[in-house]
C-alpha atoms as a PDB file:
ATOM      1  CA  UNK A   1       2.970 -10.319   8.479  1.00  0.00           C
ATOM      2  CA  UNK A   2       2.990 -13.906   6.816  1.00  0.00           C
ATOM      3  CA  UNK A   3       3.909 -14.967   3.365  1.00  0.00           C
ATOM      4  CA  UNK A   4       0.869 -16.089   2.748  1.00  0.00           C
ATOM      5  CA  UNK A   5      -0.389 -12.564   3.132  1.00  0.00           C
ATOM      6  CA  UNK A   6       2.028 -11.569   0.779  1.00  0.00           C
ATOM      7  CA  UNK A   7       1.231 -13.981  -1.630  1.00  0.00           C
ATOM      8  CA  UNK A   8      -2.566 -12.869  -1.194  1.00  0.00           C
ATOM      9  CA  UNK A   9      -1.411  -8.793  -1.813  1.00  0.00           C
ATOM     10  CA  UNK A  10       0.568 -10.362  -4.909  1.00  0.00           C
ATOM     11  CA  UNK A  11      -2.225 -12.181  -6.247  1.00  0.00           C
ATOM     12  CA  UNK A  12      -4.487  -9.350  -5.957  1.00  0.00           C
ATOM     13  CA  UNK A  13      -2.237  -6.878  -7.554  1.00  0.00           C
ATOM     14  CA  UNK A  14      -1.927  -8.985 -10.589  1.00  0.00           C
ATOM     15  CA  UNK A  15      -5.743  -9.836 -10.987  1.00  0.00           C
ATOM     16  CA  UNK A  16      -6.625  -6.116 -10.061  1.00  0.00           C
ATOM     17  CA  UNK A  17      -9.195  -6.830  -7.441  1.00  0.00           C
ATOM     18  CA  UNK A  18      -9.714  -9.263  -4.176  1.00  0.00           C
ATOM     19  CA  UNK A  19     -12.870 -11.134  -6.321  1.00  0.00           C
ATOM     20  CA  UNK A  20      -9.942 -12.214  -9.479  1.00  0.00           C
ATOM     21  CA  UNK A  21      -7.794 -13.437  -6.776  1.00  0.00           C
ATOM     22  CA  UNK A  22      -9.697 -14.970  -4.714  1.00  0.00           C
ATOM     23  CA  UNK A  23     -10.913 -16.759  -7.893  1.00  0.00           C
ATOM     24  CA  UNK A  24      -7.545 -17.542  -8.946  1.00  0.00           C
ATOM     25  CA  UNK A  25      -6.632 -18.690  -5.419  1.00  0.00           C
ATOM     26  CA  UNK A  26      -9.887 -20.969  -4.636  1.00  0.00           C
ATOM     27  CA  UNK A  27     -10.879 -19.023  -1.571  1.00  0.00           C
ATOM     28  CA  UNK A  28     -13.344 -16.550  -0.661  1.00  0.00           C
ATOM     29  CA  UNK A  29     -12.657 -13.085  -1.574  1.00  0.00           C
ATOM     30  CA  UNK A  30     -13.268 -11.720   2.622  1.00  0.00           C
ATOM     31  CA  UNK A  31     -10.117 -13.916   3.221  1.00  0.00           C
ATOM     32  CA  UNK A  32      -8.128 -12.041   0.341  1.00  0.00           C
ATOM     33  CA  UNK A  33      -9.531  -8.631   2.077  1.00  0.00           C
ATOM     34  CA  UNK A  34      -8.210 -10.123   5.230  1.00  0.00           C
ATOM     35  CA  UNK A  35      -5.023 -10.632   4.232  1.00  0.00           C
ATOM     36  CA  UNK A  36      -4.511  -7.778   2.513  1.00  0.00           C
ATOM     37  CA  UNK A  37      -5.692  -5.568   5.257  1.00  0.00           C
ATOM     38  CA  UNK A  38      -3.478  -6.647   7.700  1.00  0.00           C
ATOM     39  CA  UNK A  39      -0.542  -5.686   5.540  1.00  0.00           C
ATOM     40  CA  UNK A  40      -1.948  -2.108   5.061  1.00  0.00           C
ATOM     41  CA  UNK A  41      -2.609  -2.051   9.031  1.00  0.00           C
ATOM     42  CA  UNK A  42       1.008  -3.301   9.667  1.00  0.00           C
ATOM     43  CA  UNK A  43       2.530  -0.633   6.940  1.00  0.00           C
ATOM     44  CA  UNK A  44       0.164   2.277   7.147  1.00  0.00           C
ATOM     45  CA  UNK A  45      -0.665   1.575   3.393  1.00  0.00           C
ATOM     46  CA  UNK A  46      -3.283   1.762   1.364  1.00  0.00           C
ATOM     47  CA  UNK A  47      -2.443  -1.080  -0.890  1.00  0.00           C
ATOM     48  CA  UNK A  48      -5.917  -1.748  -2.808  1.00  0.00           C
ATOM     49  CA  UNK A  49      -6.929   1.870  -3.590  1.00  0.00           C
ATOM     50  CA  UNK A  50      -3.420   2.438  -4.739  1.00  0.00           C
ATOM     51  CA  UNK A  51      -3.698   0.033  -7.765  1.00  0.00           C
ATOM     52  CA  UNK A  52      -7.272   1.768  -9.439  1.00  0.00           C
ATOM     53  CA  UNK A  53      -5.471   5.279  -9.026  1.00  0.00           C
ATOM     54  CA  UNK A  54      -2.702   4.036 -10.539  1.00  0.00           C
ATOM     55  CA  UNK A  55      -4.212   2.760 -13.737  1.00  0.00           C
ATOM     56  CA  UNK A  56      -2.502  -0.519 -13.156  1.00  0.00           C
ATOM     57  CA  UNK A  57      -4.391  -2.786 -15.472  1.00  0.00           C
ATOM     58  CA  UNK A  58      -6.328  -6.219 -14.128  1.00  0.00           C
ATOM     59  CA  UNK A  59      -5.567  -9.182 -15.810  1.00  0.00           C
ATOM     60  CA  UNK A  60      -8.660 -10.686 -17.950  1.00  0.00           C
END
């Protein structure tokens, strides 16, 4: 794991999906997916479906 996949699984958790961050990054939203995926490989997680059953809200 690599900060900058943190910073990609941060980003993502505050915009509320891989297309906001990857907006709010400047980078295409398969690299966010990337990223984020080898964190919930590493872990065992299931970081992205976690947030919509959560009701965390996206940022607008």
């Amino acid at each position: 794991m690599e900060i900058r996949d943190l910073r990609y699984l941060d980003a993502s958790a505050k915009a509320g999906n891989f297309t906001r961050a990857a907006k709010d990054l400047r980078v295409n939203p398969a690299t966010i997916s990337r990223h984020v995926g080898r964190i919930e490989d590493e872990l065992g997680a299931a970081f992205s479906c976690a947030w919509s059953s959560l009701g965390l809200p996206a940022r607008r």
